[in-house]
Protein backbone atom coordinates (compact mmCIF):
# COMPACT_ATOMS: atom_id res chain seq x y z
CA UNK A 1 -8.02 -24.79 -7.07
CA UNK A 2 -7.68 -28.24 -7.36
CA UNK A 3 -10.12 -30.31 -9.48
CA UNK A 4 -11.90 -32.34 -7.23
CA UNK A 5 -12.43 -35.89 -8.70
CA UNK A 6 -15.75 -37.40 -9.77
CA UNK A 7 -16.48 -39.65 -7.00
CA UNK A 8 -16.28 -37.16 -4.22
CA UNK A 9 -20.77 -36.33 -3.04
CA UNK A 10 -21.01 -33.30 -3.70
CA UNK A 11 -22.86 -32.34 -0.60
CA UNK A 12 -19.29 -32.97 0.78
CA UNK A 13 -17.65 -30.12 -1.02
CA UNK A 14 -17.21 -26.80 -0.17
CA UNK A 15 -19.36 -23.78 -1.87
CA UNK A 16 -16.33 -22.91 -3.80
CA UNK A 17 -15.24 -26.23 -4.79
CA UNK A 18 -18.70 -26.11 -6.26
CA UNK A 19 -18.59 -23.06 -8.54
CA UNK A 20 -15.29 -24.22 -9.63
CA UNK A 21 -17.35 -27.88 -10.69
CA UNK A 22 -19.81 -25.85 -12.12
CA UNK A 23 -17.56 -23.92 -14.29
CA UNK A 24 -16.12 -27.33 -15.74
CA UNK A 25 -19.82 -28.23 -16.57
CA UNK A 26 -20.74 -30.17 -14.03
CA UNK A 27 -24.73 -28.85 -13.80
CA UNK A 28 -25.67 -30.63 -10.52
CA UNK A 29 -22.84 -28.59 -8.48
CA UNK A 30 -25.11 -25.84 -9.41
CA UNK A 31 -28.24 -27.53 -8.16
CA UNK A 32 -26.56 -28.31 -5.36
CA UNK A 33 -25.77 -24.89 -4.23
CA UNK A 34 -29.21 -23.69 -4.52
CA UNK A 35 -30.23 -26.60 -2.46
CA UNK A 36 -27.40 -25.62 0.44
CA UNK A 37 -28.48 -22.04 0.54
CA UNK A 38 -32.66 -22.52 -0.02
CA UNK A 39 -33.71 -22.23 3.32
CA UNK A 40 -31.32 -19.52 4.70
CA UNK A 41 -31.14 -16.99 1.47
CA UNK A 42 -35.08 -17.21 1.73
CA UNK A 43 -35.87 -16.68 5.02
CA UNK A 44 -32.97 -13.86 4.62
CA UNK A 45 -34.96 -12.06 1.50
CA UNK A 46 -38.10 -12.76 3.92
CA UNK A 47 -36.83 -10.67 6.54
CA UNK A 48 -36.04 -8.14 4.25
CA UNK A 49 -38.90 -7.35 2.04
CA UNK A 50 -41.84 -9.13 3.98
CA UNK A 51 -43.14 -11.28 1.17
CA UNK A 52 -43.23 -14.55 0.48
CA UNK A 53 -43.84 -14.70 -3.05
CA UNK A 54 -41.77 -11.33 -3.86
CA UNK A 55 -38.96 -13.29 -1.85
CA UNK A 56 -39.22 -16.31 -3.85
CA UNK A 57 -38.86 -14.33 -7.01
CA UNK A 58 -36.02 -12.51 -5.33
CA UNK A 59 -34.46 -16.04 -4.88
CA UNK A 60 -34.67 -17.36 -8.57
CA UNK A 61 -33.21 -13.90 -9.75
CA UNK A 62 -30.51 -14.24 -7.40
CA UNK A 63 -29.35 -17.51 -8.43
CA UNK A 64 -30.21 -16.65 -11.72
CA UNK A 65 -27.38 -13.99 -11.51
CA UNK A 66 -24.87 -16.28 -9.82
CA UNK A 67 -25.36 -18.46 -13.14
CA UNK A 68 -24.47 -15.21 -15.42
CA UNK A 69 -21.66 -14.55 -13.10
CA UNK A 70 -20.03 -17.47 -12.03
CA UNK A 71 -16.83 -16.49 -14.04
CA UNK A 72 -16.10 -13.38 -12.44
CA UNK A 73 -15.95 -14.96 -8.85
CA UNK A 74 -12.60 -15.54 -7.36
CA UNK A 75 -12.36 -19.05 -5.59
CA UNK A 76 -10.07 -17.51 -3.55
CA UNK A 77 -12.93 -15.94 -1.82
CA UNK A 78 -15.74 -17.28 -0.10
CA UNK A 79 -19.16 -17.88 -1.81
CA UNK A 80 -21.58 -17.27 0.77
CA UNK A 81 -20.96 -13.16 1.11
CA UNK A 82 -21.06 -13.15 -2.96
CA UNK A 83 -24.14 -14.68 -2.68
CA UNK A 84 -25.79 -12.49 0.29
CA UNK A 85 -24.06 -9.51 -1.69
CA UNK A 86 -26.32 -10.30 -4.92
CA UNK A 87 -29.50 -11.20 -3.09
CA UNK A 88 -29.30 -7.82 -0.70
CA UNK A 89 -28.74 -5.84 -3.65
CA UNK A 90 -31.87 -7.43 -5.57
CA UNK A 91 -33.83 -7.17 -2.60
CA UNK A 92 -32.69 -3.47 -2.20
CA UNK A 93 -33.42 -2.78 -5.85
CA UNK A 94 -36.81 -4.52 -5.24
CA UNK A 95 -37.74 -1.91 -2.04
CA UNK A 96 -36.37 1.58 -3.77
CA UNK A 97 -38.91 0.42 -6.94
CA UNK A 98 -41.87 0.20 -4.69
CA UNK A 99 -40.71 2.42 -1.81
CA UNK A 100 -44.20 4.39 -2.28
CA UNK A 101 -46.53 1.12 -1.00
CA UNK A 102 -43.54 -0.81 1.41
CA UNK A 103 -40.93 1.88 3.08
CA UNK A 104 -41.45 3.14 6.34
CA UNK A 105 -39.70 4.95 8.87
CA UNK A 106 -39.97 5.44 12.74
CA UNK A 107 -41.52 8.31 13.90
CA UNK A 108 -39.76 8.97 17.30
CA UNK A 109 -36.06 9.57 17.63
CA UNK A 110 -34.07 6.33 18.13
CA UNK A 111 -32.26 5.98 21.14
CA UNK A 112 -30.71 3.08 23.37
CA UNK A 113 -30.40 4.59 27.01
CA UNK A 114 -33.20 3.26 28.37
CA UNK A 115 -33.57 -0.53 26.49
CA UNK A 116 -31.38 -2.95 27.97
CA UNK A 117 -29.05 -4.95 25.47
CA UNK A 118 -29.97 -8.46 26.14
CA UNK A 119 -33.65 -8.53 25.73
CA UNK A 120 -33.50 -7.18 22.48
CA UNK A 121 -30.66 -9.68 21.23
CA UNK A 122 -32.88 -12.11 23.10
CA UNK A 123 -35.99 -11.09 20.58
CA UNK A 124 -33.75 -11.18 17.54
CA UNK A 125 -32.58 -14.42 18.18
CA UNK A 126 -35.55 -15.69 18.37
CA UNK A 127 -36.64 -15.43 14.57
CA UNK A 128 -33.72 -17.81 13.91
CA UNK A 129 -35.42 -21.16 14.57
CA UNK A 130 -37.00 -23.19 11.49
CA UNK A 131 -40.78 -24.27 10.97
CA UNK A 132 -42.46 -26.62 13.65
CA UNK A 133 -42.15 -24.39 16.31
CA UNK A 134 -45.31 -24.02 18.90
CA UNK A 135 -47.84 -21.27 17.94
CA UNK A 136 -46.26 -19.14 21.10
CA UNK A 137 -43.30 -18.88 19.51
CA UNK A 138 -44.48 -18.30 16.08
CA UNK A 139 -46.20 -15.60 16.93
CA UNK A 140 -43.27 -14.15 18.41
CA UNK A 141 -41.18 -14.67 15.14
CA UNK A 142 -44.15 -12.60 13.53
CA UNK A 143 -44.30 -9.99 15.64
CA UNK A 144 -40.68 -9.66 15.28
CA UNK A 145 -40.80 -9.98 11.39
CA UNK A 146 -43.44 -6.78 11.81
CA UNK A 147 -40.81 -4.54 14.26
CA UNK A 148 -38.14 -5.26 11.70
CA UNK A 149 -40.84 -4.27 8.70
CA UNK A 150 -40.95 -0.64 10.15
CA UNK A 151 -37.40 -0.06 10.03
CA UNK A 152 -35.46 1.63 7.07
CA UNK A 153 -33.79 -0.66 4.45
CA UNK A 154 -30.36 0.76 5.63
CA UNK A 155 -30.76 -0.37 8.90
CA UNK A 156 -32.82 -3.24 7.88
CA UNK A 157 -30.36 -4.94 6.47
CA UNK A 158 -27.34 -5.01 8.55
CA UNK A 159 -29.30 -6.09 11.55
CA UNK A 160 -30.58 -9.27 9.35
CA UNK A 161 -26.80 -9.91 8.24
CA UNK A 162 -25.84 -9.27 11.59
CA UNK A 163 -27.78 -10.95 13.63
CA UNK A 164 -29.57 -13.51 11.41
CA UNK A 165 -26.82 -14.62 9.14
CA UNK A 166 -24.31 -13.74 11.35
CA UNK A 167 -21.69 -12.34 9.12
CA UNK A 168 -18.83 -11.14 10.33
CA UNK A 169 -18.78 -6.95 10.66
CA UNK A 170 -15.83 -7.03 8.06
CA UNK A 171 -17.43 -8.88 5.85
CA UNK A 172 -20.80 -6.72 5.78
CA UNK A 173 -18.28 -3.67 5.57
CA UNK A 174 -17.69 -5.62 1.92
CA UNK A 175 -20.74 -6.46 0.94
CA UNK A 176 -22.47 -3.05 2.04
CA UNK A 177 -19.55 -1.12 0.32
CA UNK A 178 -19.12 0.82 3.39
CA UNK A 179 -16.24 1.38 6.13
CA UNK A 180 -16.39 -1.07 9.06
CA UNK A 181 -16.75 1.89 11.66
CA UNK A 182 -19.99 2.45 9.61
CA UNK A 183 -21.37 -0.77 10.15
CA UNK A 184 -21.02 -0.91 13.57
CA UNK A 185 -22.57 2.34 14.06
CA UNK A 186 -25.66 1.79 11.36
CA UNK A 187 -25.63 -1.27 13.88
CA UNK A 188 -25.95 0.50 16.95
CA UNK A 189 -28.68 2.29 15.68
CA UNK A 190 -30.35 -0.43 14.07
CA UNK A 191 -30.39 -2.83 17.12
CA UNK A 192 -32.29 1.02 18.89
CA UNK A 193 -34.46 1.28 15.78
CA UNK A 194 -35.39 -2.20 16.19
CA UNK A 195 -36.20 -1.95 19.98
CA UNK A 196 -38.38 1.35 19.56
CA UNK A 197 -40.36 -0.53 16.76
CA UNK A 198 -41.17 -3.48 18.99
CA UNK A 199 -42.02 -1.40 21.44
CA UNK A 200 -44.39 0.58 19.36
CA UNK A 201 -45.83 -2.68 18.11
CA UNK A 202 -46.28 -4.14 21.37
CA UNK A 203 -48.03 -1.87 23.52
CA UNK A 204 -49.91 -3.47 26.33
């Protein structure tokens, strides 16, 4: 990659232009990175365990293991899946260690005949706005936090990188370790799952 010179703002450079700064020394391309990615890796690790300060932790150990691994990244590739990959396998290793007290599945069989498309894509959605929203829709974001809470971690998260982070199905494929025809059908199920759940949490 080409060195990028001294006077260029950083916010102006690309994730990878960054590690490869940060691998010549240059400590505030580091900072700068966790300040790009502070709102969207959190509220990602939020959606996945359901705790604020077990997702902040989640965070710092994430970043924490970019730092120890910066030189086996390839610059070639893009930084933002690396980075989702580490954070979704901390989160994952977080969940399996205290699967006794936080996983839960669904107790009916999952099935998508009967729940239109739309109004479930509409509810996911939904959860993607930032703070300052009215109470209403809030409350909606919470609601749709708990659905998502009942749902196993498999299907868990590849809705959230789906949907919410909107990664392309290849690139989940990469970071899951899985074939692509099995992420669209853990998808299929998980977009059901996810409708039963808010259905079960929002009886009348």
């Amino acid at each position: 990659m080409e060195e990028q010179g001294h006077d260029t703002p950083l916010a102006d450079l690309s994730d990878e232009q960054l590690v490869e700064l940060y691998r010549q020394g240059r400590e505030p391309a580091y900072a700068q990175l966790v300040e790009r990615y502070q709102v969207e890796l959190f509220h990602f690790l939020m959606r996945f365990v359901g705790r604020r300060m077990i997702a902040e932790d989640l965070f710092q150990e994430a970043f924490l293991q970019v730092h120890l691994s910066i030189d086996t990244f390839d610059t070639s590739r893009r930084f933002r899946p690396w980075l989702f990959t580490i954070a979704a396998n901390k989160a994952r290793d977080w969940l399996r260690r205290n699967s006794a007290a936080n996983a839960r599945t669904l107790s009916a069989p999952l099935g998508t005949a009967d729940e239109p498309g739309p109004q479930v894509l509409d509810l996911l959605q939904s959860d993607i706005d930032l703070p300052d929203e009215a109470a209403e829709a809030e409350e909606v974001r919470q609601r749709v936090r708990e659905a998502i809470d009942t749902m196993p971690s498999n299907l868990k998260e590849v809705l959230i990188l789906a949907y919410f982070n909107q990664f392309p199905y290849k690139e989940i494929a990469q970071m899951l370790g899985v074939p692509l025809g099995t992420v669209k059908s853990r998808l299929h199920t998980a977009v059901a799952a996810f409708a039963e759940a808010w259905k079960k949490e929002n009886k009348p």
